[in-house]
C-alpha atoms as a PDB file:
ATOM      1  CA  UNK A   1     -32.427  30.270 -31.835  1.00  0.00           C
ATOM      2  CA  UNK A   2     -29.119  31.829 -32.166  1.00  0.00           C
ATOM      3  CA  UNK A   3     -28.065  30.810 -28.612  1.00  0.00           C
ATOM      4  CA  UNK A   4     -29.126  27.682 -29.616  1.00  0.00           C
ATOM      5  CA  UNK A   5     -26.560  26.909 -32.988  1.00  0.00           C
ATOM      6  CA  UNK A   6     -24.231  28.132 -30.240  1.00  0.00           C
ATOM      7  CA  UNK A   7     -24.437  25.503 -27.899  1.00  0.00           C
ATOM      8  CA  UNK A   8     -24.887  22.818 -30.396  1.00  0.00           C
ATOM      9  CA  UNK A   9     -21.773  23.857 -31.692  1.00  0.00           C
ATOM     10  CA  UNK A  10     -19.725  24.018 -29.339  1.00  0.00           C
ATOM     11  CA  UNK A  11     -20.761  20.399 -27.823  1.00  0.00           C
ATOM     12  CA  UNK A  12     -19.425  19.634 -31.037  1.00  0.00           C
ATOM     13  CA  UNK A  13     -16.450  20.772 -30.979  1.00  0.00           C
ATOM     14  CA  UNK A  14     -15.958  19.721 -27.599  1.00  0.00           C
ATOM     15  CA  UNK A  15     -17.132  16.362 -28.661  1.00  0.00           C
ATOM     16  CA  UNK A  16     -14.753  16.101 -31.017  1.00  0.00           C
ATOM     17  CA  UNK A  17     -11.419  17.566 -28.945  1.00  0.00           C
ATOM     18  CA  UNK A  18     -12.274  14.930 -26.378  1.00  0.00           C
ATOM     19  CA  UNK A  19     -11.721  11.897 -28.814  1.00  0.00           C
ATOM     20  CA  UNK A  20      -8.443  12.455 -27.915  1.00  0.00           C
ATOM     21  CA  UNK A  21      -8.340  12.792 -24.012  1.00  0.00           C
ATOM     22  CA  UNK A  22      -8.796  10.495 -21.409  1.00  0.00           C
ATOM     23  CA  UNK A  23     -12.835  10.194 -20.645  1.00  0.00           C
ATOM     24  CA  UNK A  24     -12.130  11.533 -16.928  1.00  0.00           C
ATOM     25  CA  UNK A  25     -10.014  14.480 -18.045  1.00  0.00           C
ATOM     26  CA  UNK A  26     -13.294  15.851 -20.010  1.00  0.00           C
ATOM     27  CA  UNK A  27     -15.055  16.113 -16.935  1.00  0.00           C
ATOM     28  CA  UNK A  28     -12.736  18.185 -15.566  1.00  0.00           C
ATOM     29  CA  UNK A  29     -12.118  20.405 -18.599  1.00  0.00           C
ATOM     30  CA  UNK A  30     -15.473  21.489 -18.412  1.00  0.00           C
ATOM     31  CA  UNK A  31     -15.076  23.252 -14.437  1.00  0.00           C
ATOM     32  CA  UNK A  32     -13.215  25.854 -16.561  1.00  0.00           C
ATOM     33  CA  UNK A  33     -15.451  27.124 -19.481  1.00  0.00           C
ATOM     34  CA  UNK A  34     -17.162  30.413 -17.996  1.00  0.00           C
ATOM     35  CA  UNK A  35     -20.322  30.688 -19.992  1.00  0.00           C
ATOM     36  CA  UNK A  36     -23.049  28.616 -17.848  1.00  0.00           C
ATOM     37  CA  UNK A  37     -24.759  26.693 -21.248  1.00  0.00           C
ATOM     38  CA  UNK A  38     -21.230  26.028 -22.532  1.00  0.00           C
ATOM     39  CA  UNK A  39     -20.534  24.434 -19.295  1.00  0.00           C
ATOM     40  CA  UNK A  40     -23.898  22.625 -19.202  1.00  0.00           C
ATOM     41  CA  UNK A  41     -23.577  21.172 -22.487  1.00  0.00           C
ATOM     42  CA  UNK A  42     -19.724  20.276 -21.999  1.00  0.00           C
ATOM     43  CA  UNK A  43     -20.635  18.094 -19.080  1.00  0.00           C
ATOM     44  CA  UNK A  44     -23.295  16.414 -20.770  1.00  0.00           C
ATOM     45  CA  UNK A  45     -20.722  15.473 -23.404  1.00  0.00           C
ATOM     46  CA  UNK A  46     -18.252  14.506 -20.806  1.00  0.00           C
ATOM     47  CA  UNK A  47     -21.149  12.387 -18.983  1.00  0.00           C
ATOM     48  CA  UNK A  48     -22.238  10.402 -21.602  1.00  0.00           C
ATOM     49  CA  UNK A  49     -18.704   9.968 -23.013  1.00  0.00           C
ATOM     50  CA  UNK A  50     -17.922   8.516 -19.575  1.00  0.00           C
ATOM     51  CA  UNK A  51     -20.951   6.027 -19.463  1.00  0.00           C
ATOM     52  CA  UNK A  52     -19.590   4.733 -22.697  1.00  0.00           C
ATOM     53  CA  UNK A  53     -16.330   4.741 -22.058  1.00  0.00           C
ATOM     54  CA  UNK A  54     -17.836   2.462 -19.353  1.00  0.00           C
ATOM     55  CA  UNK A  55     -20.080   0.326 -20.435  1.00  0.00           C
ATOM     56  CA  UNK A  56     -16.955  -1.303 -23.285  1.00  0.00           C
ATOM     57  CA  UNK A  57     -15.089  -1.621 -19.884  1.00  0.00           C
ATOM     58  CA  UNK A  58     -12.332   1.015 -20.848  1.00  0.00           C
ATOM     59  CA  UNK A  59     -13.541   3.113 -17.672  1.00  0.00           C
ATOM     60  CA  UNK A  60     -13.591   1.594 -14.418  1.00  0.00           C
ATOM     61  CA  UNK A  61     -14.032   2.953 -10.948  1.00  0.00           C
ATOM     62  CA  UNK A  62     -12.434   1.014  -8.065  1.00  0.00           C
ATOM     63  CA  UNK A  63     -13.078   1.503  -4.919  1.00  0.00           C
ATOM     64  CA  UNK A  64     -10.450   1.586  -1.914  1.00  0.00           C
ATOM     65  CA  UNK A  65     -11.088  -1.454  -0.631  1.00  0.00           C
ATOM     66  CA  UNK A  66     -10.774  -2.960  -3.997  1.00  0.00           C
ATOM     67  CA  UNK A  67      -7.355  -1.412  -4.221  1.00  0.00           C
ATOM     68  CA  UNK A  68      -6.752  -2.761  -1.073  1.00  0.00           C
ATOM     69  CA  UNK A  69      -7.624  -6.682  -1.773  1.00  0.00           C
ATOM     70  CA  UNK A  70      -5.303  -6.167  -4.963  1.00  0.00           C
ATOM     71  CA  UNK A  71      -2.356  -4.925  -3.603  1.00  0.00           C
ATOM     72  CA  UNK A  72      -2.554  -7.847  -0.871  1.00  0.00           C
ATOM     73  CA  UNK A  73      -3.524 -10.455  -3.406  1.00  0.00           C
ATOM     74  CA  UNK A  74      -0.418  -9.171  -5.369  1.00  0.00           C
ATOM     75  CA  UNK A  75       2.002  -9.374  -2.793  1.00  0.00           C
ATOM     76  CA  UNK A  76       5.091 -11.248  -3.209  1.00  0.00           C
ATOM     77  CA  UNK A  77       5.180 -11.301  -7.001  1.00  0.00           C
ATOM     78  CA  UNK A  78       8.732  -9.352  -7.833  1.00  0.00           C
ATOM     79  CA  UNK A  79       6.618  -6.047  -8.160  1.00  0.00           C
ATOM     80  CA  UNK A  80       3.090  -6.780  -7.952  1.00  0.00           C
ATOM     81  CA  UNK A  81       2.608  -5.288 -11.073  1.00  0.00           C
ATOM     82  CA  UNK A  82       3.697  -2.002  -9.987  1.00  0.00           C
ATOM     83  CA  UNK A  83       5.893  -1.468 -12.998  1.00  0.00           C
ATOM     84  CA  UNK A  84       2.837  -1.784 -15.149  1.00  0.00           C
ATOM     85  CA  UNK A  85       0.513   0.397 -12.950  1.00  0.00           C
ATOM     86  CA  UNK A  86       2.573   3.090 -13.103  1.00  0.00           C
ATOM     87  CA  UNK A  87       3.171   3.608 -16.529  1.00  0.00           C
ATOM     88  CA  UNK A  88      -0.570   3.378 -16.898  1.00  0.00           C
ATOM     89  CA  UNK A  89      -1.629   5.841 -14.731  1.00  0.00           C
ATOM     90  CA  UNK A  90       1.363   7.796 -16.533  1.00  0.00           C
ATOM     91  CA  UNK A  91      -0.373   7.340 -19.883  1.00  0.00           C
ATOM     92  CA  UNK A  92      -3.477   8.641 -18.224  1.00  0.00           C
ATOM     93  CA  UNK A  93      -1.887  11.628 -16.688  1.00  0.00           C
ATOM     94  CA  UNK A  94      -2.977  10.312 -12.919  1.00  0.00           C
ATOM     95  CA  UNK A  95      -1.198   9.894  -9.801  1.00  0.00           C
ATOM     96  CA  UNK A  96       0.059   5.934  -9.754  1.00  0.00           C
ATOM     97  CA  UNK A  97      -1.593   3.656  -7.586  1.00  0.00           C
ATOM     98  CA  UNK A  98       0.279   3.020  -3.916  1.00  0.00           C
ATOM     99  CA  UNK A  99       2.416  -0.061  -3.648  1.00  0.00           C
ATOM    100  CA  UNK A 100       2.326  -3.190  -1.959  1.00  0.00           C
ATOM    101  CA  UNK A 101       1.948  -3.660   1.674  1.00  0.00           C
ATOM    102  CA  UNK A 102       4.949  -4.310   3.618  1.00  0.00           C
ATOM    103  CA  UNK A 103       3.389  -7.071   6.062  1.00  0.00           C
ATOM    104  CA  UNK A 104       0.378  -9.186   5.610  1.00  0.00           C
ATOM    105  CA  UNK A 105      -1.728 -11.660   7.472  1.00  0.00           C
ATOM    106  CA  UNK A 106      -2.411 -15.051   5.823  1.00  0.00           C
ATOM    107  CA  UNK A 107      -4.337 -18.058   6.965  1.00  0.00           C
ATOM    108  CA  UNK A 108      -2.118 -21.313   6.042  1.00  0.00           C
ATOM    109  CA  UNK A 109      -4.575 -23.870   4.871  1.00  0.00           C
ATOM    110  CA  UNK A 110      -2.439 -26.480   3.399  1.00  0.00           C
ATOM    111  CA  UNK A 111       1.900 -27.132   4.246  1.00  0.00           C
ATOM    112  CA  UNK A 112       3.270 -29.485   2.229  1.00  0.00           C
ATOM    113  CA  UNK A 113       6.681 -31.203   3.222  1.00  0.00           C
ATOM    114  CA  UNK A 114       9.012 -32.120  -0.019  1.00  0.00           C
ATOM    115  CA  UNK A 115      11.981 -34.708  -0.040  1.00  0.00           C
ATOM    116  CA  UNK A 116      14.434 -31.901   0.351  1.00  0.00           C
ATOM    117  CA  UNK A 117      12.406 -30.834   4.033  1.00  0.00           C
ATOM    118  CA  UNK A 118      11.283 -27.675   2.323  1.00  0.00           C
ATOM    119  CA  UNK A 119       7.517 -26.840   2.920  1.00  0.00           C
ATOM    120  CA  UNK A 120       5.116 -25.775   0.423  1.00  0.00           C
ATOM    121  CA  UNK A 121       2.168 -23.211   1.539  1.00  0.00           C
ATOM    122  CA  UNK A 122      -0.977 -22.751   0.190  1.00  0.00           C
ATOM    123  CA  UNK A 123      -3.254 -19.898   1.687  1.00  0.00           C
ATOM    124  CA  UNK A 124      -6.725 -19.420   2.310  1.00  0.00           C
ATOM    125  CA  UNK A 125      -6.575 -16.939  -1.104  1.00  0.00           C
ATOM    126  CA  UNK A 126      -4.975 -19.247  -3.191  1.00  0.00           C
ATOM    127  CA  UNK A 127      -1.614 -18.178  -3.086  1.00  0.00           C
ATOM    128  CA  UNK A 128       1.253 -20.461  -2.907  1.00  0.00           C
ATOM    129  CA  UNK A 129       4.295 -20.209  -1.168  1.00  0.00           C
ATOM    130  CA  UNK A 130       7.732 -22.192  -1.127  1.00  0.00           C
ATOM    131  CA  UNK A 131      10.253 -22.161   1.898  1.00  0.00           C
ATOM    132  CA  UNK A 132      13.843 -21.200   0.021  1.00  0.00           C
ATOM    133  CA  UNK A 133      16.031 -22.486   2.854  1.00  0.00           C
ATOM    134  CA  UNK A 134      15.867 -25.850   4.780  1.00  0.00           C
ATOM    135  CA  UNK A 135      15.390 -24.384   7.797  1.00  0.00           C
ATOM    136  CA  UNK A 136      13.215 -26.337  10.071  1.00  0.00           C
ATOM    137  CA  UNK A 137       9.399 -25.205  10.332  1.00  0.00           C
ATOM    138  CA  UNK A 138       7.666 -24.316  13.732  1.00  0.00           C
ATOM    139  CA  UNK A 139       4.117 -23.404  14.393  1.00  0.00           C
ATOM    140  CA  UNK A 140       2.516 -25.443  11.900  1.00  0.00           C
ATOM    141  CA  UNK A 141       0.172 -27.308  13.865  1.00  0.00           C
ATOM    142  CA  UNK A 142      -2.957 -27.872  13.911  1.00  0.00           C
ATOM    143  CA  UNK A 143      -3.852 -25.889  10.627  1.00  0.00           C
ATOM    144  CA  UNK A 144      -5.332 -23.550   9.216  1.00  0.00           C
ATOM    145  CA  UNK A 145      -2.787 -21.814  10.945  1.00  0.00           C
ATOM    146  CA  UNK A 146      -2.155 -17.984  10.822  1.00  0.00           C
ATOM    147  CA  UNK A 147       1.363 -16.457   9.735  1.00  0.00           C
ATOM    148  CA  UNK A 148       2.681 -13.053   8.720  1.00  0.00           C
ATOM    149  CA  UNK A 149       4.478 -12.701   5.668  1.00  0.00           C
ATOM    150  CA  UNK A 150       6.701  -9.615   5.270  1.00  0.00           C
ATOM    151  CA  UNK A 151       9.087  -7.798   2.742  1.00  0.00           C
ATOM    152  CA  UNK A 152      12.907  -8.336   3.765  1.00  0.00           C
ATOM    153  CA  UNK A 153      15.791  -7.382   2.039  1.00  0.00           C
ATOM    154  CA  UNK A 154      16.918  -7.746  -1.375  1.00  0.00           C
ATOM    155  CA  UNK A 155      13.199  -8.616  -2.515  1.00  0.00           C
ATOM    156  CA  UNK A 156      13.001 -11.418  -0.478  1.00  0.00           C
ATOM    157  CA  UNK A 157      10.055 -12.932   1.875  1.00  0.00           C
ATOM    158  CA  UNK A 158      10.129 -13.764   5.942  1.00  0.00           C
ATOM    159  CA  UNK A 159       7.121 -15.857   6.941  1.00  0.00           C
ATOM    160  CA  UNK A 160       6.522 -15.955  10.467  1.00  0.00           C
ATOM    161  CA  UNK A 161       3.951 -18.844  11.492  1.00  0.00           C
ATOM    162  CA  UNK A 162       1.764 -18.845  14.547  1.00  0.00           C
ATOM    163  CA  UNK A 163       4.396 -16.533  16.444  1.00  0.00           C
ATOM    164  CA  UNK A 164       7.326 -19.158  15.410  1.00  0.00           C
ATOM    165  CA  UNK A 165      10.843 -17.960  14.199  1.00  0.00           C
ATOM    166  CA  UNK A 166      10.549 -17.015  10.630  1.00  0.00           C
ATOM    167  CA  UNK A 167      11.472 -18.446   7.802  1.00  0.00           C
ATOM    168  CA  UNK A 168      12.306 -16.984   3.883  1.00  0.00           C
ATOM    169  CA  UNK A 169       9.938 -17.820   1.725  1.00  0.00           C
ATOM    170  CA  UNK A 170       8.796 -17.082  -2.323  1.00  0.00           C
ATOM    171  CA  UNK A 171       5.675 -16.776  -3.459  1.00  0.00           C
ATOM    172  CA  UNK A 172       5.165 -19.172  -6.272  1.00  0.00           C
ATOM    173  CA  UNK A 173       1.332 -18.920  -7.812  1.00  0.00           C
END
């Protein structure tokens, strides 16, 4: 009986020191309390805690293949967010996410020719892109066509199109 007002206390005090910590950093804050029931009962709290913290979505677990599709689908904004995934993962007390890629491949499924012979791109993900400079555009035909769109200096965009010469380019949705 004794053992047991034991555990039950401490679970509750470790209950309540967690309502301040990250739900992952319980988990591990368990690994070091020696006494086997204290552990037991620790990670319990830190389980359940967890499957909360994830069912009201504040808890989510991401694959790397999901981190993958995000950082492409982000590329080209000025930092893909990177600014704001950082400072979270500071808040958290995690390593920040890695940044964007420095090439991808796109499939061109729409090019658009204005007034002023720039060309507007929209990709098979949705993105848009604008050509910056009125340079002329090879490699477009017959679409879809595939390009590569890489980081260049400054923060600036190359897109190369079906092998053609490339051209700078912004992403602009």
């Amino acid at each position: 009986m004794r053992l047991f007002m034991i555990t039950a206390l401490s679970a509750l005090c470790v209950g309540s020191a967690f309502a301040q910590e990250a739900p992952l950093s319980k988990v591990y804050a368990c690994a070091g309390i020696a006494g086997a029931q204290e552990r037991l009962a620790c990670f319990d709290a830190a389980v359940a805690g967890l499957k909360t913290a994830e069912a009201k979505g504040s808890v989510t677990v991401v694959t790397p293949e999901q981190k993958a599709a995000a950082a492409k689908q982000s590329f080209g904004f000025a930092d893909g967010g990177a600014a704001a995934q950082k400072a979270q993962a500071a808040a958290v007390g995690v390593a920040p996410p890695p940044g964007q890629p420095d090439v991808v491949n796109v499939k061109i499924v729409e090019a658009v020719k204005a007034r002023d012979n720039r060309h507007r791109f929209t990709l098979d993900n949705g993105q848009v892109w604008e050509q910056v400079e009125t340079d002329k555009v090879s490699g477009l035909k017959p679409l879809p066509a595939s390009a590569e769109i890489r980081k260049a200096s400054l923060g600036s965009f190359m897109m190369k199109i079906n092998g053609g010469r490339s051209i700078r380019v912004r992403r602009v949705k």
